[in-house]
Protein backbone atom coordinates (compact mmCIF):
# COMPACT_ATOMS: atom_id res chain seq x y z
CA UNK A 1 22.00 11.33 -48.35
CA UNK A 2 25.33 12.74 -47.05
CA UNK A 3 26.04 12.35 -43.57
CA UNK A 4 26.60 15.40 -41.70
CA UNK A 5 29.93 15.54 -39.75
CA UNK A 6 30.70 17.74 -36.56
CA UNK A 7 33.58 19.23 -36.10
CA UNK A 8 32.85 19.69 -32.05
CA UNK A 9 32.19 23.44 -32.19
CA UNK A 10 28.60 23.13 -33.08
CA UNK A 11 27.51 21.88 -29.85
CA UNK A 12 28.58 25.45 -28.15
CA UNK A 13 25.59 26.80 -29.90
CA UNK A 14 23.22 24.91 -27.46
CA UNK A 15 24.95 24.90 -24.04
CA UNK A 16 23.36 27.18 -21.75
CA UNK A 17 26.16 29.70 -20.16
CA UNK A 18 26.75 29.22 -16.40
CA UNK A 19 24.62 31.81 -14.37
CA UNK A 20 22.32 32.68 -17.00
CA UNK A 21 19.69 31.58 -14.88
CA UNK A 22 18.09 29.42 -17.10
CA UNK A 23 17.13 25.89 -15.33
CA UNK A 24 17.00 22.83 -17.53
CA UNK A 25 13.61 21.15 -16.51
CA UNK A 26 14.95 17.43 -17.82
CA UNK A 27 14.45 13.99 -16.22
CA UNK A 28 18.50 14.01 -15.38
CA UNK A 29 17.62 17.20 -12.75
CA UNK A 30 17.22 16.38 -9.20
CA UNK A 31 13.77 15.41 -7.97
CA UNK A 32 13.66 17.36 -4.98
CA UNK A 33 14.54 20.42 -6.09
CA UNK A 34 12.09 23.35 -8.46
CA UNK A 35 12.88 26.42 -10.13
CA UNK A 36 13.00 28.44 -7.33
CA UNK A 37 15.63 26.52 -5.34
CA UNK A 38 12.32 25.51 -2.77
CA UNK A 39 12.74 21.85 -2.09
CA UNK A 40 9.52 20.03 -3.26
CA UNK A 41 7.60 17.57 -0.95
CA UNK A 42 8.04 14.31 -1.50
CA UNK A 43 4.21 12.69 -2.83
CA UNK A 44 2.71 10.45 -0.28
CA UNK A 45 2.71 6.66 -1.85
CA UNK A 46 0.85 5.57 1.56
CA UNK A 47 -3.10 6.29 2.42
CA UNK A 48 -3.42 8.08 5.04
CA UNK A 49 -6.27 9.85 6.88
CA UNK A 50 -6.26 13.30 6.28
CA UNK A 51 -6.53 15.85 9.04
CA UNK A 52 -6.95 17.74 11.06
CA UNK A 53 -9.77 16.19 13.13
CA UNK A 54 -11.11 18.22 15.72
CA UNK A 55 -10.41 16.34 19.17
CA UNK A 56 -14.29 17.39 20.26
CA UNK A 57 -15.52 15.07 17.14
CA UNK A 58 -13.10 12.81 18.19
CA UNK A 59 -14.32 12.67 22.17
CA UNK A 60 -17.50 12.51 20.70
CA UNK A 61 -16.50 8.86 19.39
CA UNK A 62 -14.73 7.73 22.11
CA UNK A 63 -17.03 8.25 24.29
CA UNK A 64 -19.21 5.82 22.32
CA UNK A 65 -19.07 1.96 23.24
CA UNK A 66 -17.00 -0.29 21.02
CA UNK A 67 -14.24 -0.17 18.93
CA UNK A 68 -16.44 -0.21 15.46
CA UNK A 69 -17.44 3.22 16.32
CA UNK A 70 -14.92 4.26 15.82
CA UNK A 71 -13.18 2.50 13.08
CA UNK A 72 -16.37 3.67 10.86
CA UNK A 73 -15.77 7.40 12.28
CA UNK A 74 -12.12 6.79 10.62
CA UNK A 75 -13.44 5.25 7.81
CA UNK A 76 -15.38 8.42 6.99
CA UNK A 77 -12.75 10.77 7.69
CA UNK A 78 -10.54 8.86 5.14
CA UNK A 79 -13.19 9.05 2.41
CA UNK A 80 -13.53 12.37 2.99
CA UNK A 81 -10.08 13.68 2.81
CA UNK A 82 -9.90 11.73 -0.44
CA UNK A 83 -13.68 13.49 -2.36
CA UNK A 84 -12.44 16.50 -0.28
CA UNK A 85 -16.02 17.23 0.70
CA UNK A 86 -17.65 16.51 4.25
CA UNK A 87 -20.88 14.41 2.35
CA UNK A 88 -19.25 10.69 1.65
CA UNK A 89 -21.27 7.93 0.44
CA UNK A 90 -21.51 4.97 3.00
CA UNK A 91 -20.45 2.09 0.86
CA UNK A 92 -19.91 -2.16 1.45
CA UNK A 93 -16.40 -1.31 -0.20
CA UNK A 94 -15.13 1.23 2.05
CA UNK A 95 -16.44 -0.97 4.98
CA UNK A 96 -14.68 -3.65 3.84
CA UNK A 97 -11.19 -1.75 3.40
CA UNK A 98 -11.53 -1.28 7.28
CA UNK A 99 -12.46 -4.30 8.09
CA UNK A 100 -16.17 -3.76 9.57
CA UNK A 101 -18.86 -5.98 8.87
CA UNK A 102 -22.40 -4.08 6.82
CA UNK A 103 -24.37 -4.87 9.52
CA UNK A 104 -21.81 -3.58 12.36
CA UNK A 105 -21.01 -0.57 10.06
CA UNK A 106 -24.93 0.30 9.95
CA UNK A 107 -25.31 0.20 13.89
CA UNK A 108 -22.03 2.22 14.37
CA UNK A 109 -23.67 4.68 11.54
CA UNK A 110 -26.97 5.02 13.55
CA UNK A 111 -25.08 5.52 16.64
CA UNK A 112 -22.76 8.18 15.33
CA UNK A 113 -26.03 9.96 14.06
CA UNK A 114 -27.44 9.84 17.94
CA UNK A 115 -24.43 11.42 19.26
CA UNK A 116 -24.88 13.88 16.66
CA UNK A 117 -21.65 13.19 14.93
CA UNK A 118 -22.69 12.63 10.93
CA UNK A 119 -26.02 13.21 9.24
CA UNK A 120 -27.52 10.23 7.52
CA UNK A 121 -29.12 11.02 3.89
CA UNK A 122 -31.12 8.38 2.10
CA UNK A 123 -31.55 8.76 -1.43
CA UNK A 124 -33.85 6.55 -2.92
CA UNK A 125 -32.73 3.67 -4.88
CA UNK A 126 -29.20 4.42 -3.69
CA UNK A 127 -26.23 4.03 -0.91
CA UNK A 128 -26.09 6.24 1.88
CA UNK A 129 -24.42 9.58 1.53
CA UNK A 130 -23.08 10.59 5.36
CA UNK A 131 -22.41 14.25 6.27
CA UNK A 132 -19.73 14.70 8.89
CA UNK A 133 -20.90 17.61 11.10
CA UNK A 134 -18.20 20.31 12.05
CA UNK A 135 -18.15 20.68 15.98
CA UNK A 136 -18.06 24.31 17.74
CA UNK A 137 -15.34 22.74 20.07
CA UNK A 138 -17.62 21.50 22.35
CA UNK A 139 -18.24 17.91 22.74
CA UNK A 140 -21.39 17.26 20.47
CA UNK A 141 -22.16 14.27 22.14
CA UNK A 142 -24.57 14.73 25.32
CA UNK A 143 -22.88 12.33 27.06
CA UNK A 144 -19.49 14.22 27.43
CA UNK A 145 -18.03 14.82 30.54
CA UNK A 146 -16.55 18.27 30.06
């Protein structure tokens, strides 16, 4: 096989003229930039909680006693954001990730169900699947002050 030898000129046939407005999509671009010159948002390496949370849900736990309450309330809201969907299932795992006992989680659960915070479905032979409620910015909880 011969080897093919260029002369330098051959390479002009692939560059890509200055204000053409062609954008090379390569790894060698910058990151932060897209096609449109709109800087792109960096991707969130950290969990987080997604919000918003409506501050009458929120009174709502606060105004229950402990700090579990609302910990599991959290706990929730973090699983949620992640399914995207307001029906989590109430798992050891997730408990465990924040730090609450099964047996404190449970209580907290039944407690955030009183205050008419979450539903509780049972399914049988299965976890717990929790439905946060949406508020109608009033404090669901009948013990609210305002």
């Amino acid at each position: 096989m011969g080897c093919i030898v260029d002369d330098g000129n051959g390479i002009e046939a692939f560059r890509i003229p200055p204000g053409s407005g062609a954008v090379a999509g390569g790894a060698g671009d910058s990151p932060r930039t897209l096609k449109r010159g709109r800087k792109r948002i960096p991707r969130q390496l950290e969990p987080f909680i997604r919000g918003p949370i409506p501050m009458a849900w929120l009174d709502g736990v606060f105004s229950l006693p402990g700090r579990v309450p609302l910990v599991v309330a959290l706990a929730l809201v973090y699983q949620s954001g992640l399914q995207g969907s307001s029906t989590v299932r109430f798992t050891h795992k997730l408990m465990n990730r924040f730090g609450v006992a099964p047996r404190s989680a449970s209580r907290s659960l039944e407690r955030l169900q009183a205050a008419g915070l979450v539903r509780i479905h049972r399914p049988p032979g299965r976890c717990r699947e929790v439905e946060i409620l949406k508020t109608n910015g009033e404090c669901p909880n009948v013990t609210c002050d305002e």
